[in-house]
Every structure is written in C-alpha cells, then in structure tokens.
Protein backbone atom coordinates (compact mmCIF):
# COMPACT_ATOMS: atom_id res chain seq x y z
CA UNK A 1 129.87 91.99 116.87
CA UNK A 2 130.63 94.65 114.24
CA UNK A 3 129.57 98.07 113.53
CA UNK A 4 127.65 96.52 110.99
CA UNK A 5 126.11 93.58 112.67
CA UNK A 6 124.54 95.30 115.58
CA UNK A 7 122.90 97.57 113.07
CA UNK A 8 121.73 94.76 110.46
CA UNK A 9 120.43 93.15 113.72
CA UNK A 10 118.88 95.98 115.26
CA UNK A 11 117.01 96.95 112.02
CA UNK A 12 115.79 93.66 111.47
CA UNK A 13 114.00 93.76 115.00
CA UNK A 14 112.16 96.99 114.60
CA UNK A 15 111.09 95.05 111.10
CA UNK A 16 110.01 92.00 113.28
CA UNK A 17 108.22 94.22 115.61
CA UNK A 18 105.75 95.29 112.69
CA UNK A 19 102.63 93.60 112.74
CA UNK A 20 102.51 91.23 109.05
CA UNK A 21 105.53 91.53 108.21
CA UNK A 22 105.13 87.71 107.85
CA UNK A 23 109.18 86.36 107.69
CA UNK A 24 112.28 88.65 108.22
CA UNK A 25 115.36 87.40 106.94
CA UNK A 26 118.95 89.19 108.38
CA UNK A 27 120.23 88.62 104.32
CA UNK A 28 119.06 87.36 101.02
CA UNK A 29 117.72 84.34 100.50
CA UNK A 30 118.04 82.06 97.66
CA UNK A 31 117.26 78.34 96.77
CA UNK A 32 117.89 75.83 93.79
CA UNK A 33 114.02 74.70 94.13
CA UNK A 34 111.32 77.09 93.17
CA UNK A 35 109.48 74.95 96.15
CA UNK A 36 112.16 75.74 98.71
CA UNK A 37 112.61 79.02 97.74
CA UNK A 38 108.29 79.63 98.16
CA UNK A 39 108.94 78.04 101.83
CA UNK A 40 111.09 80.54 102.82
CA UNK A 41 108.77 83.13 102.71
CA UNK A 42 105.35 81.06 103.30
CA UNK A 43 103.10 82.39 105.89
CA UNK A 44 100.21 79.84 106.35
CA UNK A 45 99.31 79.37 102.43
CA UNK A 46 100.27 83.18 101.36
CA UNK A 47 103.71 84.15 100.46
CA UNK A 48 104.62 87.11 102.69
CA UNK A 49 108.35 88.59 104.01
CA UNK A 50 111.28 90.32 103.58
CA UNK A 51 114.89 90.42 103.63
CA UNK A 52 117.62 93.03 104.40
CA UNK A 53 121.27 93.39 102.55
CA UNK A 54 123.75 95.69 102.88
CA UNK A 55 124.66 97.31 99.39
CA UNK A 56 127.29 98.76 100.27
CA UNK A 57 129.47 101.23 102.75
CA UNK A 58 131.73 103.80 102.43
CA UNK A 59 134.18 105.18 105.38
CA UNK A 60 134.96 108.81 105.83
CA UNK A 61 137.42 110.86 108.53
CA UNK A 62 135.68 112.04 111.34
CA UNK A 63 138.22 112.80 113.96
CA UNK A 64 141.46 112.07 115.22
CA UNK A 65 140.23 108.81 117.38
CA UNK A 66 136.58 107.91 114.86
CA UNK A 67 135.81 107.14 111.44
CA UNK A 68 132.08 107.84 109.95
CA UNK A 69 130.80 105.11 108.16
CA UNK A 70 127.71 105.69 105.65
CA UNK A 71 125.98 102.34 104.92
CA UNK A 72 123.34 101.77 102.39
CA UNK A 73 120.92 98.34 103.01
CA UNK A 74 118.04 97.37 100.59
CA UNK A 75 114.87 95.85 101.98
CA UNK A 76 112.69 93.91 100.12
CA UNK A 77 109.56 91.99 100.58
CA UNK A 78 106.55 89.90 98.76
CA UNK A 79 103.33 89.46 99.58
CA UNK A 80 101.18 87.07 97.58
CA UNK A 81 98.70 89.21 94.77
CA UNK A 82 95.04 88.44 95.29
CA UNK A 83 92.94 90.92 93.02
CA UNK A 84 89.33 90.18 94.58
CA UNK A 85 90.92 90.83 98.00
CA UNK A 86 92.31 94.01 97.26
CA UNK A 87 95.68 92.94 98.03
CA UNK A 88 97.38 95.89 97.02
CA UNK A 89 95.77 98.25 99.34
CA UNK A 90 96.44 95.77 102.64
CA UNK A 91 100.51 95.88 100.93
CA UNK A 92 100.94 99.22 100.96
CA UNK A 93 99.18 99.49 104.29
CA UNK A 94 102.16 97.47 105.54
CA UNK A 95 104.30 99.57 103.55
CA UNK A 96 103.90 102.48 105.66
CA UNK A 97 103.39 100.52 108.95
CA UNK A 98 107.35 99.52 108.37
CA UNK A 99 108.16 103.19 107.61
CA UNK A 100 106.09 104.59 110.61
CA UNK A 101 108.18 102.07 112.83
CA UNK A 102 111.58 103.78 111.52
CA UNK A 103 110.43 107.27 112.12
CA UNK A 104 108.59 106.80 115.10
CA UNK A 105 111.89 105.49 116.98
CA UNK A 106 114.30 108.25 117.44
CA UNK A 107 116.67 105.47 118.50
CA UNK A 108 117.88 102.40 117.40
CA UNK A 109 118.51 99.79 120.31
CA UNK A 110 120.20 96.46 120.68
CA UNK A 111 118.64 92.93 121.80
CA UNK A 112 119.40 94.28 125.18
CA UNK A 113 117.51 97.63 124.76
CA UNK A 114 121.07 99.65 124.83
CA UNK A 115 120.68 103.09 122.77
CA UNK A 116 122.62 103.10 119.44
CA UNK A 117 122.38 105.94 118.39
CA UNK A 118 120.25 108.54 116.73
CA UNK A 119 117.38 107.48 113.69
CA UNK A 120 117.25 111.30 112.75
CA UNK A 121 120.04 113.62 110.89
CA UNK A 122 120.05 117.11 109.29
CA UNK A 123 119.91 115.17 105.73
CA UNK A 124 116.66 113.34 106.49
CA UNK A 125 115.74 110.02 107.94
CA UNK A 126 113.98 106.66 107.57
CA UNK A 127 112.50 103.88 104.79
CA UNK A 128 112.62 105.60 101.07
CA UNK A 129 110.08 103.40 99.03
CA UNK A 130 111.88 102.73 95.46
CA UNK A 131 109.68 100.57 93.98
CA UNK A 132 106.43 98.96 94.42
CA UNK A 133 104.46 96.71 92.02
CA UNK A 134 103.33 93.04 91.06
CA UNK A 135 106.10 90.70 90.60
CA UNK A 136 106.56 87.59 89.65
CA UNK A 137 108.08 85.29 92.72
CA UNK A 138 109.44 81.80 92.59
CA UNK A 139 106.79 81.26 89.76
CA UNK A 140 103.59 82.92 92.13
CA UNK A 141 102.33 86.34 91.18
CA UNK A 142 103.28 88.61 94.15
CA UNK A 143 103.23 92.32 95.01
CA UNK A 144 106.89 93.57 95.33
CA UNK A 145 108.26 96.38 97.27
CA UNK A 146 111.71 97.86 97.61
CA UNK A 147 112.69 100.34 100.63
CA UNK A 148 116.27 102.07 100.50
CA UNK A 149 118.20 102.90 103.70
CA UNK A 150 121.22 104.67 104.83
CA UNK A 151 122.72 104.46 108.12
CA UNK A 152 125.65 106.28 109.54
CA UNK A 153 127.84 105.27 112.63
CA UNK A 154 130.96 105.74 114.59
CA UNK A 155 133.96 103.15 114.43
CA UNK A 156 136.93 103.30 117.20
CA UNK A 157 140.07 103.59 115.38
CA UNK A 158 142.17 100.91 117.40
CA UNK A 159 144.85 102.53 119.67
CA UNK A 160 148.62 101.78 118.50
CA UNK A 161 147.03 101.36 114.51
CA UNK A 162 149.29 103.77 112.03
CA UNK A 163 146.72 104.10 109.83
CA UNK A 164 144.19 106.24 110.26
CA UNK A 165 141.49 104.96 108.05
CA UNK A 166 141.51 101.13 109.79
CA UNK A 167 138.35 100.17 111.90
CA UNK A 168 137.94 98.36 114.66
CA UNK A 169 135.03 95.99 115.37
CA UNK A 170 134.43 97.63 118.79
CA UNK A 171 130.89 98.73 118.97
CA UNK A 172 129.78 101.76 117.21
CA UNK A 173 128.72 105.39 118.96
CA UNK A 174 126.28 106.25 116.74
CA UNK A 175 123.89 105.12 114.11
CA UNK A 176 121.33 107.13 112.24
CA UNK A 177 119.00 106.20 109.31
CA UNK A 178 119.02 108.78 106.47
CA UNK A 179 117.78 109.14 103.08
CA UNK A 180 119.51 107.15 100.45
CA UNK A 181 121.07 108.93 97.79
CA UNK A 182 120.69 106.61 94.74
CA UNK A 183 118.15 104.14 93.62
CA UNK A 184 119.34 100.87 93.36
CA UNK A 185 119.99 99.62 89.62
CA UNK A 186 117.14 97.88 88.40
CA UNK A 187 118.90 95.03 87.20
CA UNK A 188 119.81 94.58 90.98
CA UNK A 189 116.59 94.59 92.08
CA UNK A 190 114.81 92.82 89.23
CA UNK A 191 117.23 89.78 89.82
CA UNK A 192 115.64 87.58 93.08
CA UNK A 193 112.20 87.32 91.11
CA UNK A 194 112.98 86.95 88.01
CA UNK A 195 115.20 84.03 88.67
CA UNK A 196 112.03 82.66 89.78
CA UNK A 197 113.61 80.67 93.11
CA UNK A 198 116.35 78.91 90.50
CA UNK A 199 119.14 80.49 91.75
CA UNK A 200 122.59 78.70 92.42
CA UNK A 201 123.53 80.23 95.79
C-alpha cells in the first residue's frame, strides 16, 4: 500500500470506531438512482454516514533520503433532519464525538495496530468543521456537515532514483493531522447534494 492508502485507511477506522457514525465510505459515493444513492447511506430507515476524499497533495524536500508530503482530505456526512426530534443537537453531538476521536489519539495506527506516526504538529492538529447545515440529499432533507483535514508524512525516495523529488510507495514514517489551510470551494462541496443522487459516476 501507499503513503496515501494506509492513511485514507487508517482515518477511516478511527471514523468507524465513533459511535453513530452510521456508514463510512473510504471515497465518494455516487449513483444514477436517487434510490440507490439513499441506500448507500441508509441506517435502518434514517439516512446517516460519511465519506472521505483526498483533495489534494502537495510534495516538498525534506532531506537527502525523504520527501514531506502535505495531504488535504474532506469528510463529509448526512444525517436525516427531524425537527420535533431535535436532530440538530444529536448531529453536532456526533460532530464533536468524530473530532474528540482525532485529538484524543496522539497516533494514528494501521489494521495491525503499528504506530504511524504523530496526530499532533507545531501548526495545530485534528477535524476543522467548515460547514454545517440542512441540506438537501438524494431528494430527503438532511443535516450536512463538512470537516477539513491535513495530514503530513514521510515517503522513501527509492535508492538508485536520479531524481530527487520521485516517491516510492514504501510505507510512510510519519503522519500527522494538522489544520487545513483553505476552505474548500463551495461549489465543491455544494455538488454531491445538490445533484440530488443523479449523478453519472
């Protein structure tokens, strides 16, 4: 696995670990049907889950034999909107459960419970809420939340490689979560709902 595939999986167990998170999905989901898009993220009769994406990454010198890589991921979730249950509160409830289970874990681990690296830099650390707020989802009215993360870790430059600035797969030596620097566009993250679960991918 990659750099970037022990840390998409690693993050997306801590999510799983969170109690009502309802479904976790490793990358964004889409569907033609408005139906099979809902079932994606179904939990019982309420719609409830998230997803994680990597935005985008960008790979800086380190030293003679590493290169840093800073990665930003989005995570966003729905949970269905029922007013005379005071939905809202219970959301943003889970809202800081998933950002109490990033900064309570000074380490990331792997399915084998093998450190990663540090959560924790100089710059900050952990889940920076965007955006929260009703939404509508595959036609269903839906709270909405979107949580901005940045992780930085280690890649090997191969042995015998001229160029500096290649990577190799080996695993990383160290990922840590810190504060994002941007919000995502809002066209970017406007796009999942209101396509309402018609989506061509």
């Amino acid at each position: 696995m990659t750099g970037h595939e022990r840390i998409r999986a690693a993050l997306v167990a801590l999510l799983q670990s969170v109690p009502g998170m309802g479904a976790v999905h490793n990358y964004e989901r889409f569907s033609k049907s408005p139906k099979d898009f809902q079932a994606l993220y179904l939990q019982g009769q309420d719609i409830r889950g998230f997803y994680v994406r990597r935005q985008s990454y960008r790979e800086l010198p380190h030293s003679s034999t590493r290169n840093k890589v800073r990665t930003r991921w989005l995570i966003r979730g729905f949970a269905s909107l029922v007013d005379a249950e005071a939905s809202e509160l219970a959301f943003d409830r889970l809202l800081d459960d998933m950002a109490a289970a990033v900064r309570t874990r000074p380490v990331l681990l792997d399915a084998e419970d093998n450190a990663l690296g540090h959560t924790v830099t100089n710059d900050g650390a952990g889940l920076q809420l965007e955006e929260s707020g009703p939404v509508m989802f595959a036609g269903v009215l839906c709270h909405g939340a979107t949580f901005s993360l940045t992780t930085e870790h280690l890649e090997e430059i191969e042995p015998g490689i001229s160029d500096p600035t290649a990577c190799s797969s080996a695993p990383y030596l160290l990922a840590s979560l810190t504060p994002a620097d941007v919000t995502a566009p809002a066209a970017e993250v406007k796009a999942p709902f209101a396509l309402g679960g018609n989506n061509d991918g």
